[in-house]
Protein backbone atom coordinates (compact mmCIF):
# COMPACT_ATOMS: atom_id res chain seq x y z
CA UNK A 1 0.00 0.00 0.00
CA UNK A 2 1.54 3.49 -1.11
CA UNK A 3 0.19 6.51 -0.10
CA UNK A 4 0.92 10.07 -1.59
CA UNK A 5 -1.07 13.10 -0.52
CA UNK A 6 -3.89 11.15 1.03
CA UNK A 7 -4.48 9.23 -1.95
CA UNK A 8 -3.88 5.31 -2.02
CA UNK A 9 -2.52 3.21 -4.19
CA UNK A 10 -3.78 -0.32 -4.70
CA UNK A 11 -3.57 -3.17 -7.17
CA UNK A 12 -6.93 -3.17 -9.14
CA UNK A 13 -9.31 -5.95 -7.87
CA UNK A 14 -12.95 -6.70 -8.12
CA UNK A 15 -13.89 -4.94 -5.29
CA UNK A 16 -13.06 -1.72 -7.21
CA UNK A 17 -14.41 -2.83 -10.83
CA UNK A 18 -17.81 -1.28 -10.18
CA UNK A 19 -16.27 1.91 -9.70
CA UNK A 20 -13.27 2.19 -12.27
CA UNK A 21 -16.01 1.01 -15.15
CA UNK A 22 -18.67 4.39 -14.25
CA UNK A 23 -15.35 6.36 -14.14
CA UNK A 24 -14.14 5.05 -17.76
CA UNK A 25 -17.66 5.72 -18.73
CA UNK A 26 -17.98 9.22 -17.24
CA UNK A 27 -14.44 10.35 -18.27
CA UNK A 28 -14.61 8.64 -22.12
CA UNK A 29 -17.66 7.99 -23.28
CA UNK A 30 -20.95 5.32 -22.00
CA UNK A 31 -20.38 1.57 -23.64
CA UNK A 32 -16.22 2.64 -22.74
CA UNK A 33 -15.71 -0.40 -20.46
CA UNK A 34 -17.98 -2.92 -19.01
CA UNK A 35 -17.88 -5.68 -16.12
CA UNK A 36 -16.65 -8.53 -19.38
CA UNK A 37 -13.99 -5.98 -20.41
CA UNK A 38 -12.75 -5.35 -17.00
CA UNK A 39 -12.15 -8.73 -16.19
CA UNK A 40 -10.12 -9.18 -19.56
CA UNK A 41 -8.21 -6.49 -19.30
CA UNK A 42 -7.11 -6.99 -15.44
CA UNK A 43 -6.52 -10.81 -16.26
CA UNK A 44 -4.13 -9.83 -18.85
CA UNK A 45 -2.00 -7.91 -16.57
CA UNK A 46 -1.44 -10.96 -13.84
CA UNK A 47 2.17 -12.57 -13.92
CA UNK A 48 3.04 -14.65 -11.50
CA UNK A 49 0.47 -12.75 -8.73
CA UNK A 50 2.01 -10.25 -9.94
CA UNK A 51 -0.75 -7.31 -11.11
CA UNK A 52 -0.32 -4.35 -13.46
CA UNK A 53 -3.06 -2.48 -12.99
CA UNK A 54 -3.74 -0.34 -10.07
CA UNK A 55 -6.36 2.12 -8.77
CA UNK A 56 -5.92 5.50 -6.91
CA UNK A 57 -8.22 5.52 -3.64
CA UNK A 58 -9.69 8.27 -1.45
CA UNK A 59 -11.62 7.18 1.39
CA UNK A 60 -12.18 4.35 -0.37
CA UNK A 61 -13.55 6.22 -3.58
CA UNK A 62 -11.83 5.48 -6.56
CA UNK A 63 -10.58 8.23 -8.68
CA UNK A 64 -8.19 7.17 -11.12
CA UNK A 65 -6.84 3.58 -12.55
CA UNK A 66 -4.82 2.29 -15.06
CA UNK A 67 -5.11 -0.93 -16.84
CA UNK A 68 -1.50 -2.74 -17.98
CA UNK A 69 -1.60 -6.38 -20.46
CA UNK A 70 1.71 -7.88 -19.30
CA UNK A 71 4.14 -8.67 -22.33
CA UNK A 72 3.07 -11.68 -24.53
CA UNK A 73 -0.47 -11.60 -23.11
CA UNK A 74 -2.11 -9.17 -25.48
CA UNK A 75 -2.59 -8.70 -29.31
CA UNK A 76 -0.47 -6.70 -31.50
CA UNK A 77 -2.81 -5.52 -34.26
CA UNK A 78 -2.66 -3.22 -37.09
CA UNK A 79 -3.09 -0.22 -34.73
CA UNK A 80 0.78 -0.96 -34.05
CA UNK A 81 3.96 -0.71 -35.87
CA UNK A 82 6.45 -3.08 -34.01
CA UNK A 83 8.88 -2.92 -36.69
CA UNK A 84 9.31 1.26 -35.33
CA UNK A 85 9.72 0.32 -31.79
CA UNK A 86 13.15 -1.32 -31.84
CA UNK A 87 12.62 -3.85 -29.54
CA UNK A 88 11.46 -7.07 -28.97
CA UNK A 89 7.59 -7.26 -29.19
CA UNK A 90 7.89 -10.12 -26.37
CA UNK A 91 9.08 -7.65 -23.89
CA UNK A 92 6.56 -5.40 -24.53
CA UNK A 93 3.45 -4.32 -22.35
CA UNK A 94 0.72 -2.33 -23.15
CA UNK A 95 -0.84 0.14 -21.18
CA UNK A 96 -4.53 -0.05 -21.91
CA UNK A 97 -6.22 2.95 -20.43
CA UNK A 98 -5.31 5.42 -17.99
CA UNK A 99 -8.01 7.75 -16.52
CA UNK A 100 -8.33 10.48 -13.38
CA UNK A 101 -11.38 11.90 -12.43
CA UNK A 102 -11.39 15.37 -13.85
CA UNK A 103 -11.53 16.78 -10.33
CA UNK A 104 -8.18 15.15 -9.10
CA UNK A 105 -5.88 15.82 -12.52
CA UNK A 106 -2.81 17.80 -12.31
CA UNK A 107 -2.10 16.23 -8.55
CA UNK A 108 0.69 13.45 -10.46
CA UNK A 109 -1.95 10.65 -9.87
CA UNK A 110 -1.68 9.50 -13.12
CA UNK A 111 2.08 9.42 -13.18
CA UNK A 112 1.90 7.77 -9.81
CA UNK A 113 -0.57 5.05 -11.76
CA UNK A 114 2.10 4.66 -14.44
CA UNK A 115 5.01 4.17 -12.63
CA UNK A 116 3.61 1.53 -10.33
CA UNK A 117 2.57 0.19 -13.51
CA UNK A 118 6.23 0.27 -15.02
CA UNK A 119 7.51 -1.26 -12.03
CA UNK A 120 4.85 -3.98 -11.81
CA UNK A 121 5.71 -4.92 -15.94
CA UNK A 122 9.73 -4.43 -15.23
CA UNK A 123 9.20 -7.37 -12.33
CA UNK A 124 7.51 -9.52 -15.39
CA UNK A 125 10.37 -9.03 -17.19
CA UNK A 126 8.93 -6.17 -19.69
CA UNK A 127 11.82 -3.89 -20.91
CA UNK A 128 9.55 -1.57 -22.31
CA UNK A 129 5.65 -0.45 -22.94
CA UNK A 130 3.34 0.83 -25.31
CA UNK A 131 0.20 2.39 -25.33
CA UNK A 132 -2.40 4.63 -28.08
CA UNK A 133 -2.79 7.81 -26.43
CA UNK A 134 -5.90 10.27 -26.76
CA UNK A 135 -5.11 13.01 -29.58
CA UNK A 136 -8.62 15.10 -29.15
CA UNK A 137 -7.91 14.67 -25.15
CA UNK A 138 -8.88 18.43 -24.07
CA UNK A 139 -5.76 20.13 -23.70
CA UNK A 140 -3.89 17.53 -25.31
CA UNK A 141 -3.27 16.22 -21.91
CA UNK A 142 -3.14 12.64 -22.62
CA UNK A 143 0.02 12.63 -24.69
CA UNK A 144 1.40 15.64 -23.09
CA UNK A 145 1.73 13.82 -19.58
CA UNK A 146 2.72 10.50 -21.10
CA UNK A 147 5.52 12.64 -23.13
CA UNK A 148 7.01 14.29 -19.70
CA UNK A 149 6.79 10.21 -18.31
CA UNK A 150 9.33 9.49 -21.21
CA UNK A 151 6.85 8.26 -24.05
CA UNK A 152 7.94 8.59 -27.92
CA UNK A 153 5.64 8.94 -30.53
CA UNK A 154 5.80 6.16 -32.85
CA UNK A 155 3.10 6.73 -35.47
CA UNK A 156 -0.21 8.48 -35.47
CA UNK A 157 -3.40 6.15 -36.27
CA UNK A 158 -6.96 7.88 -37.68
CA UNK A 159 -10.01 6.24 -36.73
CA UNK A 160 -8.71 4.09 -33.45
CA UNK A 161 -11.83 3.56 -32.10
CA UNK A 162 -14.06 3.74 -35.09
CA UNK A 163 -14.89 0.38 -34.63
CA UNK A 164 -15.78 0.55 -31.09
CA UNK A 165 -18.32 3.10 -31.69
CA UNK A 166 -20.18 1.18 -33.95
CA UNK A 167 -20.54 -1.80 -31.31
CA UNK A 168 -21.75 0.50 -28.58
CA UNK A 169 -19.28 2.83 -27.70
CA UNK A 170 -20.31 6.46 -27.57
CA UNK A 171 -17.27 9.01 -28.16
CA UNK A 172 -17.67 11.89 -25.38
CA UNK A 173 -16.55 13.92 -29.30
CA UNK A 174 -17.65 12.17 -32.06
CA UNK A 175 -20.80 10.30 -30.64
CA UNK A 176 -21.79 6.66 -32.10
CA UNK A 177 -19.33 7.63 -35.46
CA UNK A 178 -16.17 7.73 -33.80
CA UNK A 179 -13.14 9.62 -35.81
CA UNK A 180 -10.33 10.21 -32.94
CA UNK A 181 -6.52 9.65 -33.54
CA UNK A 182 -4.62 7.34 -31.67
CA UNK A 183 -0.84 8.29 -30.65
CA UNK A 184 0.98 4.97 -30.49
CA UNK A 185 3.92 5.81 -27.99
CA UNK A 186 6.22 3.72 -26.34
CA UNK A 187 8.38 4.08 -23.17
CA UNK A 188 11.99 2.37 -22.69
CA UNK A 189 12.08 1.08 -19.09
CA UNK A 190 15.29 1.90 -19.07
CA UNK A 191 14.49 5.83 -18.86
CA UNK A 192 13.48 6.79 -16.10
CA UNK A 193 10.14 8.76 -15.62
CA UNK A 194 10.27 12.27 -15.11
CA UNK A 195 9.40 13.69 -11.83
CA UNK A 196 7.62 16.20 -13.72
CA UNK A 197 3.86 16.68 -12.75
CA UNK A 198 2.01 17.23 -15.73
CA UNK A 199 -1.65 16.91 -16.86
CA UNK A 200 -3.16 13.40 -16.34
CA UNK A 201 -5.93 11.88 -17.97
C-alpha cells in the first residue's frame, strides 16, 4: 500500500471494478468499459500474482486507474507498428487505459498510476511499454503527460476507435461515429520517468 497526498494506491481488484467502469464511462464515453472488459483487461496484466493495474483511492472512492496487459499476453494488431519500436515485441506491455477523475488531474496521480505500472511490468520481465494515447484529449493532456513520463511517438493512427463506436461505444466527441486519432507511444524502461507533474488523464 503506497500513499501520496492522502491518496492510495492499490492493485486493481474486483472490489473496485464497479467503480473504475462508471469512471471510464464518465471520463470517455458510456459503452467505454464494461464488467466482461474489466475482467479481460485486469486478467491480462497478472504474472506470477504479480498485477499491473492499479487504482488510486480516497476514502475508499476510486478516482483514477490504469489498466497494464503484461508482455506476450495481449494482441499486436494493425493499430501498431512493431517494426518502429526497436525492440522485442515479447518484452513489450501495453498500457490499456489510464483515466483520473477530472476533479483530481494535475495532482501526479496518473504518473503515480504509471510508474507503479512500469515497475509492476519491469518485475515480469517487460523492458519496455506501449500504449495509443488520446489526440482530441482536451488540452492535449493525454500525450502531453505521457511525453514528460518518457513516451515517444511512434506513429499516429486515424479512426482508433471507429470500430468501437459502432458496437456501442459512444465518443464523449464524435458520438456513435467515432473519428479520434490514436498516438501509439512507447516508453523504454530503461528511462526513467520524469518527476515532472504534468496533466493526467
Amino acid at each position: 500500500m503506497m500513499k501520496n497526498n492522502k491518496v492510495t494506491y492499490l492493485p486493481l481488484t474486483a472490489e473496485y471494478f464497479p467503480q473504475v467502469i462508471t469512471l471510464a464511462n464518465h471520463v470517455h464515453g458510456e459503452g467505454y468499459l464494461d464488467q466482461q472488459k474489466i475482467v479481460k483487461w485486469t486478467t491480462k496484466g497478472i504474472v506470477n500474482n504479480i498485477n499491473t493495474s492499479f487504482v488510486a483511492v480516497i476514502d475508499n472512492q476510486v478516482i483514477g486507474f490504469r489498466c497494464t496487459y503484461s508482455a506476450k499476453q495481449w494482441q499486436i494488431d494493425q493499430w501498431c507498428t512493431p517494426a518502429l519500436w526497436a525492440i522485442d515485441s515479447d518484452k513489450c506491455c501495453y498500457f490499456k487505459c489510464n483515466t483520473v477523475d477530472e476533479k483530481y488531474r494535475g495532482l501526479g496521480i496518473g504518473k503515480r498510476l504509471l510508474q507503479l505500472a512500469i515497475n509492476a511490468a519491469k518485475q515480469q520481465g517487460a523492458h519496455a511499454g506501449i500504449s495509443h494515447l488520446w489526440k482530441q484529449s482536451p488540452h492535449n493532456s493525454a500525450i502531453s503527460y505521457f511525453s514528460k513520463c518518457g513516451g515517444i511517438l511512434i506513429k499516429s493512427h486515424p479512426d482508433k476507435w471507429h470500430e468501437e463506436s459502432k458496437q456501442g461505444y459512444h465518443c464523449i466527441l464524435c458520438g456513435d461515429d467515432c473519428h479520434c486519432e490514436a498516438a501509439e507511444m512507447i516508453i523504454y524502461f530503461e528511462k526513467a520517468v520524469e518527476n515532472t507533474l504534468g496533466s493526467d488523464f
